[in-house]
Protein backbone atom coordinates (compact mmCIF):
# COMPACT_ATOMS: atom_id res chain seq x y z
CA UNK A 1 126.89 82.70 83.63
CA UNK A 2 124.15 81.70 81.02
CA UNK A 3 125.88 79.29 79.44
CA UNK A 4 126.41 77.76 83.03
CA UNK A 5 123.10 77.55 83.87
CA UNK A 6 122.71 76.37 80.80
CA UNK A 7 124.87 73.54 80.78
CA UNK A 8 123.97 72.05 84.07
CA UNK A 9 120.33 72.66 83.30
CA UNK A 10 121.53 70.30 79.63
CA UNK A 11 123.01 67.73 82.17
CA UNK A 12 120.52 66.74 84.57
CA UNK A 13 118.32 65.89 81.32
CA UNK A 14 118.17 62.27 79.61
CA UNK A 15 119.76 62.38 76.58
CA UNK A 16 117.62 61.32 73.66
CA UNK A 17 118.16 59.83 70.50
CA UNK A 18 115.75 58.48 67.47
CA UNK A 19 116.57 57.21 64.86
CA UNK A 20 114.63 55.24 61.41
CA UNK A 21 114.34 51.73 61.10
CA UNK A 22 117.39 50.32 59.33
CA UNK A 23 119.61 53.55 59.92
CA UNK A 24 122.84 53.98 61.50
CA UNK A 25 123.13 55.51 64.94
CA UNK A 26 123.31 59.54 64.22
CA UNK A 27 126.77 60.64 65.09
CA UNK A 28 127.08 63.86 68.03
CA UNK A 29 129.04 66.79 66.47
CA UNK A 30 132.65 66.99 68.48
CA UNK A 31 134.12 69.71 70.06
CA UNK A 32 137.00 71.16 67.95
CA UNK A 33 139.31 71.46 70.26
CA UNK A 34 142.54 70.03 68.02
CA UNK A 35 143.68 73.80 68.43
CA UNK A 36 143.41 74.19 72.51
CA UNK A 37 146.81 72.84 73.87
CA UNK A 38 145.50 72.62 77.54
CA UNK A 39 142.75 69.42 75.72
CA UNK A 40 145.42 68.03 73.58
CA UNK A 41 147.61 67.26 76.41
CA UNK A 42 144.64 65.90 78.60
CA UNK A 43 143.48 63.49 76.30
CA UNK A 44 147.29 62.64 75.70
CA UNK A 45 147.24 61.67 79.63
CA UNK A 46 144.13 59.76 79.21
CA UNK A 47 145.51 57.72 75.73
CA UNK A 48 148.61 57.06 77.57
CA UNK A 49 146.33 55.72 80.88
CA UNK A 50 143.49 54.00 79.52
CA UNK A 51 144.03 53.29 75.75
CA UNK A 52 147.73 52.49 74.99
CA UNK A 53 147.11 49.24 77.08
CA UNK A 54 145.67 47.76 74.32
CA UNK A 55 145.84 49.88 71.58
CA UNK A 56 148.97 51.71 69.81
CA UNK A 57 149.66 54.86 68.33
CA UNK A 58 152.54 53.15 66.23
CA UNK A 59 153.11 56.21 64.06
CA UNK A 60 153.46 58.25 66.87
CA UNK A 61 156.40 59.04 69.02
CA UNK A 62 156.68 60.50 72.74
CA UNK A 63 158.61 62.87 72.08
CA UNK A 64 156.31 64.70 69.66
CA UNK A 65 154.11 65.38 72.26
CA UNK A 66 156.45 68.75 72.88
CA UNK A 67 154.37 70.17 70.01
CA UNK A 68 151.58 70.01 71.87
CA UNK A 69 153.06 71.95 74.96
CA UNK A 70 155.23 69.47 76.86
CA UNK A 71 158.96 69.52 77.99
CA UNK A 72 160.19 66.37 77.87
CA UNK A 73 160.89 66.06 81.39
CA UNK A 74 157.12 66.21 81.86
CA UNK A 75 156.35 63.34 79.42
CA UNK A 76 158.88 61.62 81.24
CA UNK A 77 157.68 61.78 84.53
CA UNK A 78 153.79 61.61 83.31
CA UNK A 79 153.84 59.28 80.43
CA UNK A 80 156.28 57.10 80.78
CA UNK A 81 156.07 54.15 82.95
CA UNK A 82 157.58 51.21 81.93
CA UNK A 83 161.31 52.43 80.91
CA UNK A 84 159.83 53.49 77.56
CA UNK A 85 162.13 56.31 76.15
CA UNK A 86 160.89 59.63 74.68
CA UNK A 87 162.52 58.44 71.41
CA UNK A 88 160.26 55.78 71.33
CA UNK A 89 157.13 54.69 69.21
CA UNK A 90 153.88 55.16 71.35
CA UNK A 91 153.24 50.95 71.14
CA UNK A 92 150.40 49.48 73.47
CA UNK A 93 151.24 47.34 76.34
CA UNK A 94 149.97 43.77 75.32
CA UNK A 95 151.31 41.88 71.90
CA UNK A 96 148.72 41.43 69.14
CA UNK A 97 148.53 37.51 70.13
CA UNK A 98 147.47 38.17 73.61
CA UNK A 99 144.79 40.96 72.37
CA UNK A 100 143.60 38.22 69.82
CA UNK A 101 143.09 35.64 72.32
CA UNK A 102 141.66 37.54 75.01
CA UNK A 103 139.36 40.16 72.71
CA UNK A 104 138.75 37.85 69.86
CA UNK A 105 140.02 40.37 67.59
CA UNK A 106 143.83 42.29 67.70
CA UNK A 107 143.40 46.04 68.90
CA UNK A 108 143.69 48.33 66.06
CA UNK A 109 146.35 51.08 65.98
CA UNK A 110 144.95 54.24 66.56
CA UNK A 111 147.37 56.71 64.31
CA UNK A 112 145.23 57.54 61.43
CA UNK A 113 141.49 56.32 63.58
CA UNK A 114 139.91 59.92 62.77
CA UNK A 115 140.73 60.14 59.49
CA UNK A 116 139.54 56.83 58.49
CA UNK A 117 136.69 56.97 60.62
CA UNK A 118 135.91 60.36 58.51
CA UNK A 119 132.89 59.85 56.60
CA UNK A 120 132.19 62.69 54.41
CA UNK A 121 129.59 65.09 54.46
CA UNK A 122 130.69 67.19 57.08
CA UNK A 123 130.72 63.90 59.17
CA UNK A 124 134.54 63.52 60.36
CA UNK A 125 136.43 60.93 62.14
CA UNK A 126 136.21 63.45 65.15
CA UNK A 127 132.84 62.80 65.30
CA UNK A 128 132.64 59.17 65.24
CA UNK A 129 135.11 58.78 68.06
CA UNK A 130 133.75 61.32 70.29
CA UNK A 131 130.28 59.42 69.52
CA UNK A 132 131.43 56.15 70.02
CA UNK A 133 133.32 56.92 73.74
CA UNK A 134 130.00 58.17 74.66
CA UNK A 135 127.77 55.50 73.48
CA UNK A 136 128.63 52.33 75.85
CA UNK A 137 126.22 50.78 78.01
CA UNK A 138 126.34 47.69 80.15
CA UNK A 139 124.83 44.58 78.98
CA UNK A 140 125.66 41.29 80.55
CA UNK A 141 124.54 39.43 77.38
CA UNK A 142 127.59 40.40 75.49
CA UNK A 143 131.40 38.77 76.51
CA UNK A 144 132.73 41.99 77.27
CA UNK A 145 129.82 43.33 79.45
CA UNK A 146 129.56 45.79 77.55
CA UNK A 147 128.30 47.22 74.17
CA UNK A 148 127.96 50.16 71.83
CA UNK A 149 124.89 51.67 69.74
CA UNK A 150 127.81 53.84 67.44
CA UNK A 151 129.63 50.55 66.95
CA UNK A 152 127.09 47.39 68.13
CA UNK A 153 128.48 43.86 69.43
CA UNK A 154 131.90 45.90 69.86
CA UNK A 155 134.89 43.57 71.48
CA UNK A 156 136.27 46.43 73.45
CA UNK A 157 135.00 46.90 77.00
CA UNK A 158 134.14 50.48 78.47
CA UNK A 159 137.40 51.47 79.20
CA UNK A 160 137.08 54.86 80.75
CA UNK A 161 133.50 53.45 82.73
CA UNK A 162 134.61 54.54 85.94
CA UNK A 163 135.34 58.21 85.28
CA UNK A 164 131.76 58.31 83.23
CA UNK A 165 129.64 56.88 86.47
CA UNK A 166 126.63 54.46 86.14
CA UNK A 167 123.80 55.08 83.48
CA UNK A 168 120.82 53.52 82.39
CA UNK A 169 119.87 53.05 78.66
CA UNK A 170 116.67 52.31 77.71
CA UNK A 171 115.97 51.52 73.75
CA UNK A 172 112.28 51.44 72.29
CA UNK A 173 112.27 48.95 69.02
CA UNK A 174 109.18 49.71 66.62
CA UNK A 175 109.18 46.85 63.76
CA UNK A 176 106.36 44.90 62.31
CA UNK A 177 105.21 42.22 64.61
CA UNK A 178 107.16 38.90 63.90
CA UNK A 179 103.59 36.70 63.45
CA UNK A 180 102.50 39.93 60.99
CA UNK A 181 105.92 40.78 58.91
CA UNK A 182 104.55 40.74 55.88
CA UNK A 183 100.75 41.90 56.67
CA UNK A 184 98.38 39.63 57.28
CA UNK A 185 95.61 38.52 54.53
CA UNK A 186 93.50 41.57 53.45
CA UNK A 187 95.67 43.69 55.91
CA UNK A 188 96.73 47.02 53.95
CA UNK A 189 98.97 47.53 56.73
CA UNK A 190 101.45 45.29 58.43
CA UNK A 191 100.69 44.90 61.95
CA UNK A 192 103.97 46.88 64.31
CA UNK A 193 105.14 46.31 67.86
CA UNK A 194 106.66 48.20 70.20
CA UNK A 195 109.70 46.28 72.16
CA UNK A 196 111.01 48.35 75.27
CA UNK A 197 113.99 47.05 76.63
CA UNK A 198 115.74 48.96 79.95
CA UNK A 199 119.12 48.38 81.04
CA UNK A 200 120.06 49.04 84.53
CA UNK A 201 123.21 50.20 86.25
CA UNK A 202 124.76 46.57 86.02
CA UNK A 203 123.32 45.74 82.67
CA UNK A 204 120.63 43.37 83.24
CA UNK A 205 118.04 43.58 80.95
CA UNK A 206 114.29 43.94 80.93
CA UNK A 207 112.04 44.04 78.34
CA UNK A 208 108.26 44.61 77.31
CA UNK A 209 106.52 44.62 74.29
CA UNK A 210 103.76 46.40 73.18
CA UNK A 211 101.20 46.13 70.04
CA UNK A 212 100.72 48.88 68.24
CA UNK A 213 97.21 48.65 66.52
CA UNK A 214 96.99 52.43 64.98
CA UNK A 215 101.01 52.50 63.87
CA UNK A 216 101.34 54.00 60.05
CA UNK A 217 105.00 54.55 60.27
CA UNK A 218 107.81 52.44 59.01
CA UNK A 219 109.85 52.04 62.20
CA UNK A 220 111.85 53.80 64.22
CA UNK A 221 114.66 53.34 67.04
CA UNK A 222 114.95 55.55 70.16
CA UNK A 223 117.74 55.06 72.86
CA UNK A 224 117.99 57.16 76.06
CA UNK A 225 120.63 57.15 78.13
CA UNK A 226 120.18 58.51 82.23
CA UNK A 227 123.07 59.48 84.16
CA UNK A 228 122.40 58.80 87.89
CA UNK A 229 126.05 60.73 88.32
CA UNK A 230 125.27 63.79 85.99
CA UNK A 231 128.12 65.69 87.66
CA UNK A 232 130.30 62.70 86.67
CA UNK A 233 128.93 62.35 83.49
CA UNK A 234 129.63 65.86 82.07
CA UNK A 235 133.37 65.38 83.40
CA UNK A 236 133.44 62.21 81.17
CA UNK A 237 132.10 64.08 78.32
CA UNK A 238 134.80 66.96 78.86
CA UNK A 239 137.53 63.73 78.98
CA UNK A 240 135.94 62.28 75.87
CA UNK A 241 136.29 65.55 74.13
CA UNK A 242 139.49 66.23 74.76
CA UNK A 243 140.32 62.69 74.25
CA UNK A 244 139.19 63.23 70.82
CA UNK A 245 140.89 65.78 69.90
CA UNK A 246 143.96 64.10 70.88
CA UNK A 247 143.61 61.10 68.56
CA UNK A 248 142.52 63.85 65.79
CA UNK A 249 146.02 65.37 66.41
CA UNK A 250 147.85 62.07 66.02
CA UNK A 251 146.07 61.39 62.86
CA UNK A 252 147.69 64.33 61.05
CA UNK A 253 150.61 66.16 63.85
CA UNK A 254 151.05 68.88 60.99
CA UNK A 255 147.67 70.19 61.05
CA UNK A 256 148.46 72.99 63.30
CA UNK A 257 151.34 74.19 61.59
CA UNK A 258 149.84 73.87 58.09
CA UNK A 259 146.42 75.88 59.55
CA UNK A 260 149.39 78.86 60.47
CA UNK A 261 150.96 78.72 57.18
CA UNK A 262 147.76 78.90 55.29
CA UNK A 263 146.94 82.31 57.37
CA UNK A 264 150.41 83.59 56.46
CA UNK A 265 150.25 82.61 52.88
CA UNK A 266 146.70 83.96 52.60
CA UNK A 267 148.04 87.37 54.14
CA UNK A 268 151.48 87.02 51.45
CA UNK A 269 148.65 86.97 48.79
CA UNK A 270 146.21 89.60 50.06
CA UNK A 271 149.11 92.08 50.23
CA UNK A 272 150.60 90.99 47.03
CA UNK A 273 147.02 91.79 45.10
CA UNK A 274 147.13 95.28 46.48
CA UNK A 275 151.11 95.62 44.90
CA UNK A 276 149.84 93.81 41.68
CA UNK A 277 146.52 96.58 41.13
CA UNK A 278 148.51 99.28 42.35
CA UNK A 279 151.47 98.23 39.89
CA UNK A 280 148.68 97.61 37.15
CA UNK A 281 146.76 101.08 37.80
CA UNK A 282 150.54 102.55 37.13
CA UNK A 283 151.39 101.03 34.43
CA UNK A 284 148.31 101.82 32.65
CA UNK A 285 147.56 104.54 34.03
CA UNK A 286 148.71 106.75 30.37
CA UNK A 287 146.68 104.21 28.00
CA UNK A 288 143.45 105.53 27.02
């Protein structure tokens, strides 16, 4: 019940992030959910709905999906939709030519996108996914309408925008003022600036700036996001989630079964070390 209260209490706040000049966007920590069956196949519904339109999963087939809890009757009559058979690679809907003339760049295949995204450090592909689904705002600047703080001036549109609901982002710039970059003369300090820029629902932009007079720091970058929907907002983050997991899964399909063998091969060795001392104690048990 406390984790409820919790939880809703978490949503109906704005969710705050700052960062250092120059630095990349901090990535969120994702659920690890790449063991929970019931997640796997729900971001497997939303892959097959909203991503495999553009993108592929060419390494993938349907009918591996039955490792994840499916009959094949119900990826059939769920996941198939164009006459696709379960036999079949899991190939998106539009040809690399059409996704290069219409995006400006071909969709990449998603197979391996969490490992490769993996960045060491405790910093996995899992997180930069569930980061970057999470991230879009609208700006009607950009072609798409869209953009990304985990992956800025991003060709791909907000997919999944409808189930998230409408948000506001509002970044705060601190850099050194553009007539002052390099401090003016006698100045031990360059003179900074503080550029607010909001963008509403429909991504129109405003923006103010501000001089900062007493500023000592070296710049810094702060984005908030507002959900006006929070309800659907935290059902968008429980889709992202689970949406991650699912592409986590793809990347390596044998990482359940290989987690299970390691426990039973771990448990072969534990009980073989008690045979081995109690052998040992035996056999030297008359040496003095």
């Amino acid at each position: 019940m406390i984790k409820k209260l919790l939880g809703a209490l978490a949503l109906m706040m704005t969710c705050t992030v700052t960062m250092a000049a120059g630095g990349g966007y901090p990535l969120d920590k994702a659920p690890d959910r790449v063991n929970d069956l019931a997640s796997l196949q729900n971001g497997a519904k939303l892959f097959v709905n909203y991503c495999l339109n553009c993108h592929s999963a060419a390494s993938m087939r349907y009918n591996k999906l039955t490792e994840i809890g499916l009959t094949e009757q119900q990826i059939k009559e769920s996941l198939l939709f164009t006459g696709t058979k379960t036999g079949d690679l899991m190939v998106g809907s539009i040809s690399p030519a059409d996704g290069k003339k219409w995006f400006g760049v071909v969709p990449p295949d998603l197979s391996v996108i969490a490992r490769a995204k993996s960045q060491g450090g405790g910093i996995t592909g899992s997180d930069y996914i569930y980061t970057y689904l999470r991230t879009f705002y609208r700006d009607t600047s950009r072609p798409p309408g869209w953009d990304n703080l985990a992956f800025p001036n991003a060709a791909m549109p907000h997919a999944l925008w409808q189930r998230q609901g409408p948000r506001e982002m509002v970044a705060e710039v601190i850099h050194p003022a553009a007539s002052d970059a390099k401090g003016g003369p006698g100045a031990a300090h360059p003179a900074f600036e503080k550029v607010t820029t909001k963008y509403d629902a429909m991504g129109f932009a405003t923006s103010t700036t501000e001089a900062l007079k007493d500023y000592r720091g070296h710049g810094s970058s702060t984005y908030t996001f507002k959900a006006l929907d929070p309800a659907k907002s935290a059902a968008y983050d429980n889709d992202a989630a689970d949406l991650t997991a699912f592409l986590a899964w793809v990347s390596e399909p044998v990482q359940l079964k290989r987690k299970q063998i390691g426990v039973w091969v771990m448990l072969f060795l534990g009980l073989f070390l008690v045979v081995a001392l109690r052998l040992n104690h035996s056999f030297w048990k008359h040496v003095k």
